[in-house]
Structure formats: structure tokens, C-alpha cells
C-alpha atoms as a PDB file:
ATOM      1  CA  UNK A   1      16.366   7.913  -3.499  1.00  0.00           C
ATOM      2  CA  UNK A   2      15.894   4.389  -2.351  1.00  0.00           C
ATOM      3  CA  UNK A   3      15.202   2.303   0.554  1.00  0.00           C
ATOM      4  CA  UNK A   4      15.984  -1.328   1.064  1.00  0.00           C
ATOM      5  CA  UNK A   5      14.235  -3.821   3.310  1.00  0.00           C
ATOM      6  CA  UNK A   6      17.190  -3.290   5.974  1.00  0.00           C
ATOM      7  CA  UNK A   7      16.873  -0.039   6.379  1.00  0.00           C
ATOM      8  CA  UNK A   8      12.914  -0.540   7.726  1.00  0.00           C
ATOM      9  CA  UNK A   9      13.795   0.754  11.757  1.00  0.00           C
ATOM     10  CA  UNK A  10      11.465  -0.596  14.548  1.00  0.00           C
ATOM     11  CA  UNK A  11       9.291   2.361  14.427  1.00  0.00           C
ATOM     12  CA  UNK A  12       8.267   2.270  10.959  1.00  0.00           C
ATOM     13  CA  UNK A  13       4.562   1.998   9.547  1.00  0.00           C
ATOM     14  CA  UNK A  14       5.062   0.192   6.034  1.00  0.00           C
ATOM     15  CA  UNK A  15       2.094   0.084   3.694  1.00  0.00           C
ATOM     16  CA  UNK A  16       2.792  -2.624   1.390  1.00  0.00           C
ATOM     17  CA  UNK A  17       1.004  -2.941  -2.116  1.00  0.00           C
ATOM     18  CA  UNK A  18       0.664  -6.639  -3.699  1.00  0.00           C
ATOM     19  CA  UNK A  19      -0.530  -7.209  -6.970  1.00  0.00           C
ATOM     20  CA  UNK A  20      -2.737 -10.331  -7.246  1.00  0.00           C
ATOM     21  CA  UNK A  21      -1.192 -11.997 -10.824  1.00  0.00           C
ATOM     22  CA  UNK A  22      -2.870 -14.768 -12.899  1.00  0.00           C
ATOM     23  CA  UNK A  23      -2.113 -17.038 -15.991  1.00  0.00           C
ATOM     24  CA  UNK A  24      -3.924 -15.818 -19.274  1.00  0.00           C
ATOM     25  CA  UNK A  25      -5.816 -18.694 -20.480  1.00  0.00           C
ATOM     26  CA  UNK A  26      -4.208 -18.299 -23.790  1.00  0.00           C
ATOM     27  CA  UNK A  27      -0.969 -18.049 -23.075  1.00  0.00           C
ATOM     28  CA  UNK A  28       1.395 -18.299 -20.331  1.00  0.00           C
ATOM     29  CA  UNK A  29       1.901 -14.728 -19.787  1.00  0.00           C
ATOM     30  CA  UNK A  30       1.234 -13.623 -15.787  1.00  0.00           C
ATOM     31  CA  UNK A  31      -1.004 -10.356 -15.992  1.00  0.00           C
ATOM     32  CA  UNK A  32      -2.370  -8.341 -13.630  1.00  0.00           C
ATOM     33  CA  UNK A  33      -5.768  -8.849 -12.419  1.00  0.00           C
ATOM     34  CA  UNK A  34      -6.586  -5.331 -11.091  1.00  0.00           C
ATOM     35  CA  UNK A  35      -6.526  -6.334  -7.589  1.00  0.00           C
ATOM     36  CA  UNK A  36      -4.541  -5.627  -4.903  1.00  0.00           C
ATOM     37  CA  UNK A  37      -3.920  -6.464  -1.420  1.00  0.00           C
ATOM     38  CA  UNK A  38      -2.530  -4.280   1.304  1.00  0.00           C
ATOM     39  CA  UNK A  39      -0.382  -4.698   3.991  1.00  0.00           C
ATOM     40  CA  UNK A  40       0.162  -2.773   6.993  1.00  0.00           C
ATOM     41  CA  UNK A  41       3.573  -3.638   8.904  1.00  0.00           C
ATOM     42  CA  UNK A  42       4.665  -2.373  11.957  1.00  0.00           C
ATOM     43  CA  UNK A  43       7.421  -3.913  14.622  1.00  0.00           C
ATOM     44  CA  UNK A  44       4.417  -4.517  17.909  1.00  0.00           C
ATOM     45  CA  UNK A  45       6.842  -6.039  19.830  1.00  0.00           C
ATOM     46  CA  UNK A  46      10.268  -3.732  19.584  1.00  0.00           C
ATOM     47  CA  UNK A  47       8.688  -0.274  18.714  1.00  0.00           C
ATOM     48  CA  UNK A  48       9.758   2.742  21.633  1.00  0.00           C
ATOM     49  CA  UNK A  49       6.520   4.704  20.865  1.00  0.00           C
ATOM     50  CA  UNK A  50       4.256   5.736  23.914  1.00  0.00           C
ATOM     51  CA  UNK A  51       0.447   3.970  23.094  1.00  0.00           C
ATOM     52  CA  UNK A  52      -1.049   7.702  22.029  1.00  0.00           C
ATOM     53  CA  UNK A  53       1.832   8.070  19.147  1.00  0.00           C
ATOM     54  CA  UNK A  54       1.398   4.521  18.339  1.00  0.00           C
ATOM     55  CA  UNK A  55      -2.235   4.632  18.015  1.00  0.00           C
ATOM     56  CA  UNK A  56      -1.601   8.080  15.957  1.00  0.00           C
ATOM     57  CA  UNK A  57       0.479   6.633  13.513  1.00  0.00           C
ATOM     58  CA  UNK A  58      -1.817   3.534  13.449  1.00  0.00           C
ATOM     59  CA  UNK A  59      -4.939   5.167  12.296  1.00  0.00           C
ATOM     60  CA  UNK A  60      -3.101   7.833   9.406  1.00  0.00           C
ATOM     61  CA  UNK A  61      -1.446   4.228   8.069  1.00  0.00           C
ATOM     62  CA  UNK A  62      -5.204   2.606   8.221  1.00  0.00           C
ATOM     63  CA  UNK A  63      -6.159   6.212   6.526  1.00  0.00           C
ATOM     64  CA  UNK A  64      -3.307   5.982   4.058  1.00  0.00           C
ATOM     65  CA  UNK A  65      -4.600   2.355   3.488  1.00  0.00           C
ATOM     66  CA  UNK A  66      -8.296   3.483   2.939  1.00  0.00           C
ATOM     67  CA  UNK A  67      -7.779   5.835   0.642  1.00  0.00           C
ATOM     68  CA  UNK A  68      -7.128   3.249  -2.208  1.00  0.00           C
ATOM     69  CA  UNK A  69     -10.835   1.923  -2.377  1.00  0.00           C
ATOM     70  CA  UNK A  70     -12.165   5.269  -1.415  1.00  0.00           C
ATOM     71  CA  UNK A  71     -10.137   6.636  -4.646  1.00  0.00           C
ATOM     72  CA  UNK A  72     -11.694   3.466  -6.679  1.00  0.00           C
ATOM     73  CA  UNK A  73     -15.179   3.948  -5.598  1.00  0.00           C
ATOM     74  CA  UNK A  74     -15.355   7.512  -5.557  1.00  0.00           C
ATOM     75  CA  UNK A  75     -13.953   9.862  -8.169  1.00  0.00           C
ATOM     76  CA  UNK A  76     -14.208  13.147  -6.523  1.00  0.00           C
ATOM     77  CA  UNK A  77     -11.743  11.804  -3.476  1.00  0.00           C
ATOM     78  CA  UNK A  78      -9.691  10.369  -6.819  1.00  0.00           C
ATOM     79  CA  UNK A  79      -9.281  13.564  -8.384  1.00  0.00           C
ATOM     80  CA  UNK A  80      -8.536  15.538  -4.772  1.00  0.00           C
ATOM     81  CA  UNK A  81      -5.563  13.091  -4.428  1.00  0.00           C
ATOM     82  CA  UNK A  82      -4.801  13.217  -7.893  1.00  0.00           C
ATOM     83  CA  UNK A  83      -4.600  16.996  -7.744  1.00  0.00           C
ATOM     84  CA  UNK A  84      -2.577  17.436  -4.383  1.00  0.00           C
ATOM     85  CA  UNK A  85      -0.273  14.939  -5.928  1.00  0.00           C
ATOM     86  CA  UNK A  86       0.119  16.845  -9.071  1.00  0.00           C
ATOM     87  CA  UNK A  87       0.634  20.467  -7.124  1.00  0.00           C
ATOM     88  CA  UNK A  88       2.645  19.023  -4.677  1.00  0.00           C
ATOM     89  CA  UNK A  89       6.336  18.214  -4.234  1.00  0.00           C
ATOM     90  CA  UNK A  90       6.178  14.730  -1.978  1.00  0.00           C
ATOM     91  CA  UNK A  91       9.988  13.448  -0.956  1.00  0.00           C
ATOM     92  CA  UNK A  92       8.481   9.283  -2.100  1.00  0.00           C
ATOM     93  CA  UNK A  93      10.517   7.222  -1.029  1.00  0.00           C
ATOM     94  CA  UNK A  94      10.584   4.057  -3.261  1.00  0.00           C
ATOM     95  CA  UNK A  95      11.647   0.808  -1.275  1.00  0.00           C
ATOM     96  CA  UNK A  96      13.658  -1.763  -2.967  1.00  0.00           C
ATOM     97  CA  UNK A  97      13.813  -4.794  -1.561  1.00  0.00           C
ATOM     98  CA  UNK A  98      16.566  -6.704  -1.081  1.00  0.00           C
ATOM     99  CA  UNK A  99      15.773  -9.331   1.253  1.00  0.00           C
ATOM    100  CA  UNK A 100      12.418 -11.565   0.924  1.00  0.00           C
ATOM    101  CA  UNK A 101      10.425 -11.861   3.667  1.00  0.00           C
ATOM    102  CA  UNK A 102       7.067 -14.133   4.182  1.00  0.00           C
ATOM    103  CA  UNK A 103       3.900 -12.699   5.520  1.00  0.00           C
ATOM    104  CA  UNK A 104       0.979 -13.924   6.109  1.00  0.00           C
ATOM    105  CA  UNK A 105      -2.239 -12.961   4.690  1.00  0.00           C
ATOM    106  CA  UNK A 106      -3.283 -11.661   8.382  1.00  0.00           C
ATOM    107  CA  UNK A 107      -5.372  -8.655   8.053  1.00  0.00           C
ATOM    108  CA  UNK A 108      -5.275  -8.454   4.206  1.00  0.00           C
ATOM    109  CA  UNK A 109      -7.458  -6.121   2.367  1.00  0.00           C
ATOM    110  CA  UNK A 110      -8.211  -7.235  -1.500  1.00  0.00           C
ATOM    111  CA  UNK A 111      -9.450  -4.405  -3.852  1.00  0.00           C
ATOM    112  CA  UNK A 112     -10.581  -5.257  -7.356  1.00  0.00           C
ATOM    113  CA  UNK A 113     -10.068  -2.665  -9.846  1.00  0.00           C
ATOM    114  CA  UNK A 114     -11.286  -3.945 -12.829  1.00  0.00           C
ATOM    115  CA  UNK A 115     -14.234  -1.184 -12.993  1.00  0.00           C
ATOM    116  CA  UNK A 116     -14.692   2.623 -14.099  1.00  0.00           C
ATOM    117  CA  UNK A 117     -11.332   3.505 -12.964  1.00  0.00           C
ATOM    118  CA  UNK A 118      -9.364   0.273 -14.686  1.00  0.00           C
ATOM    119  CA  UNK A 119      -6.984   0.182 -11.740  1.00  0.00           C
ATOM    120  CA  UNK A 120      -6.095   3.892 -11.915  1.00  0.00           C
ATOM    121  CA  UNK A 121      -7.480   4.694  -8.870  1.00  0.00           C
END
């Protein structure tokens, strides 16, 4: 079950994850560098959302959001979400995108991962 970039309505909270990528020195393979930044999109301008459901939906994204360095930095809140995940039937939707658009790096959080967890936070 798949969602493209079109189908993103005006109401929407989108979380998006961004692996940074570098050269190896060695080689020209691009790897992963175990750090990611994250997005969160909404439509401010067109969205029909009264300011209490707006702020609502704006602090469980931000909580959605937080949860990745609280899962890398803290290994009990890892293995809560790991085991709700693993008991739990979740209807993921998994976006692909079909048309490219550029954001800026406004309000960009980068996480390193290269630690305990070794990005499997």
C-alpha cells in the first residue's frame, strides 16, 4: 500500500527521514554515515484545521520526531517501541515519491548514529 508525493492533502503532517551519504575514501561507493535529518512538513498556509487541532497534530509530529534520538540515546524507550512495534499491527503507509521537491534545511534536526545502537535505533 503506497503513497505518492501527489496524494500528500493540505492537512497532512509528513515526517520526512534523510540519510546524510558520503564518499568512502577508498572508493567511490556513497555509504551511509549513520546520520539523519528530519523533516517536518505541513501546508501553514492552505490547511482547514482550527489552531487547537493544528497545534495537536503539531506537537504528536514533534513527538513522533523526538522519538528517534530518544530511541538512540536511551535503550529502554528503544526496546518499548521496538516491542509495541513487534505486538502490534500498524496500517504503514510507505510513500513513494514521484515528484522531487526542494526543501530547505529550515528547522532540520541531524542525529548521528554511529554509537551503541549502530543506527538501529
Amino acid at each position: 500500500m503506497g503513497m505518492t508525493f501527489n496524494q500528500i492533502r493540505v492537512n497532512d503532517f509528513v515526517i520526512v527521514l534523510t540519510p546524510v551519504m558520503k564518499q568512502e575514501d577508498t572508493n567511490k561507493n556513497i555509504v551511509w554515515t549513520g546520520e539523519v535529518k528530519v523533516k517536518l512538513l505541513t501546508d501553514l498556509t492552505k490547511n482547514t484545521l482550527d489552531e487547537s487541532t493544528f497545534e495537536n497534530l503539531t506537537k504528536i509530529s514533534n513527538l513522533m520526531a523526538a522519538s528517534i534520538p530518544a530511541m538512540h540515546e536511551n535503550k529502554i524507550v528503544r526496546h518499548i517501541i521496538e516491542f509495541y512495534l513487534a505486538n502490534n499491527i500498524l496500517d504503514l503507509e510507505h510513500m513513494n515519491i514521484i515528484e522531487h521537491e526542494e526543501l530547505d534545511d529550515n528547522n532540520v534536526i541531524k542525529l548521528t548514529f554511529n554509537s551503541d545502537t549502530e543506527g538501529n535505533a
